[in-house]
Protein backbone atom coordinates (compact mmCIF):
# COMPACT_ATOMS: atom_id res chain seq x y z
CA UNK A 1 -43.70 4.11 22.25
CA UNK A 2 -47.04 4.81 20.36
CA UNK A 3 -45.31 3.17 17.09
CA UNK A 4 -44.33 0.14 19.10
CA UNK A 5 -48.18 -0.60 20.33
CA UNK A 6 -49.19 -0.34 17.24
CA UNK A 7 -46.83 -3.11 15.89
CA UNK A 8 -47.59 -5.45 18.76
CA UNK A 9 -51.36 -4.88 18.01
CA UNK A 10 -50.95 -5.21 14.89
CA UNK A 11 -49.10 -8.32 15.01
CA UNK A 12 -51.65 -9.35 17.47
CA UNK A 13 -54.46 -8.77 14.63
CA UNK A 14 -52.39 -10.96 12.28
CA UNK A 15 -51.94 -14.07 14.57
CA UNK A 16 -56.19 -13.69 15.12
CA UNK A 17 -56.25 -14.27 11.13
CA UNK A 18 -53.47 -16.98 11.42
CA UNK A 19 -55.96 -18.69 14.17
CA UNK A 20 -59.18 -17.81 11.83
CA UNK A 21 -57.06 -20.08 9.35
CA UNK A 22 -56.10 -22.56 10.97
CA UNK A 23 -59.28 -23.25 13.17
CA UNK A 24 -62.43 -20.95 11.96
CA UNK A 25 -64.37 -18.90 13.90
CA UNK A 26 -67.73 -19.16 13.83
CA UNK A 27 -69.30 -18.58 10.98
CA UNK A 28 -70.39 -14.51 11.02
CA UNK A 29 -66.79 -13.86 12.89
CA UNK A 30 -64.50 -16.54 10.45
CA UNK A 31 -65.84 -13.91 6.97
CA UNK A 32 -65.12 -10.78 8.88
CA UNK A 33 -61.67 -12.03 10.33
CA UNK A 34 -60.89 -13.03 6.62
CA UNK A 35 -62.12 -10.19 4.85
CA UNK A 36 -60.10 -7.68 7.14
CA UNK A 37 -57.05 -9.83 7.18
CA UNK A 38 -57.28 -9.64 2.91
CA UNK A 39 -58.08 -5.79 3.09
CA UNK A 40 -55.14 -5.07 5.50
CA UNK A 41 -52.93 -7.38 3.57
CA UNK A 42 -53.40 -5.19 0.55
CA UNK A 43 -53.55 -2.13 2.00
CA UNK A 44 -49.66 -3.11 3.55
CA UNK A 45 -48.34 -4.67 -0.20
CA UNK A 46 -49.34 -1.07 -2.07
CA UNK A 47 -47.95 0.77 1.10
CA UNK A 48 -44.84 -1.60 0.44
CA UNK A 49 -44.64 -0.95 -3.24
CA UNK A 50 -45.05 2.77 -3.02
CA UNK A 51 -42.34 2.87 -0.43
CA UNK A 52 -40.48 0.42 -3.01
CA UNK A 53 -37.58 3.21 -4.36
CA UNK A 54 -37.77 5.28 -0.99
CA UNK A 55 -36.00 2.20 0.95
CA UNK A 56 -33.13 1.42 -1.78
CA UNK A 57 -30.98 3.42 0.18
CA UNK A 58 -31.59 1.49 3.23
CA UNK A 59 -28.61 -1.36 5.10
CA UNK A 60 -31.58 -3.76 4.75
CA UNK A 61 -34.21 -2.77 2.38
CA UNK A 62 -35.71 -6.12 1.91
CA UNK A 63 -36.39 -6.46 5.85
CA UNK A 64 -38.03 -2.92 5.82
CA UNK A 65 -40.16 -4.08 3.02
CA UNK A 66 -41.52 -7.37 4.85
CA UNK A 67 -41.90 -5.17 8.29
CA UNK A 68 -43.98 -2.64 5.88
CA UNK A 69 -45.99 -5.80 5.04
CA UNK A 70 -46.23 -6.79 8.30
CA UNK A 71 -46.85 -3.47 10.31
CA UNK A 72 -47.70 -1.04 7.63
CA UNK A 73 -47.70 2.59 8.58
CA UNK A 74 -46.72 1.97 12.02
CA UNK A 75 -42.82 0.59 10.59
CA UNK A 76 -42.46 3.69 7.57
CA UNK A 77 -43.33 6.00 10.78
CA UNK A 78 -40.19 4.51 12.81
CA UNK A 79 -37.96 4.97 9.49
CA UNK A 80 -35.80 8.28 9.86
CA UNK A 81 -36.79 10.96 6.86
CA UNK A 82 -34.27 11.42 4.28
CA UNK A 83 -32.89 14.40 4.66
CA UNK A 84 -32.16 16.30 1.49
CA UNK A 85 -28.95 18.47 0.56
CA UNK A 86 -28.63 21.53 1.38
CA UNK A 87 -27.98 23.82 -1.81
CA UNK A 88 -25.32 26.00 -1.73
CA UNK A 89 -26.14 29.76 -2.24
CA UNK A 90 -22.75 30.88 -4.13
């Protein structure tokens, strides 16, 4: 449930910056709406291409990659771990 707030507020953040765009703020608020749109946007493409081999093994790694983008650590916390083989003691 905790991951899912974070996603709506996060998507809620990102249609704020869509606004900013669209119609600007005023002037103090329309710089610090861009600036932190830019920083998050960055911050979510290197957390999407350090994820970038983790998610081959995915159904739909391309969709996990834009909702990386999009939510950032609160969509790589809803992916299950890969589990790694056990090794066989023989």
């Amino acid at each position: 449930m905790l991951w899912g707030l974070g996603k709506l507020l996060t998507l809620l953040f990102w249609l704020v910056v869509l606004a900013n765009l669209l119609t600007p703020f005023v002037l103090p608020l329309h710089m610090l709406v861009n600036v932190a749109g830019g920083l998050l946007g960055i911050l979510h493409l290197l957390e999407a291409l350090l994820c970038y081999r983790s998610l081959r093994g995915r159904a739909h790694p391309w969709l996990d990659r834009l909702k990386i983008i999009l939510f950032g650590v609160f969509h790589l916390q809803t992916i299950p771990a890969i589990t790694a083989p056990k090794a066989s003691h023989a």
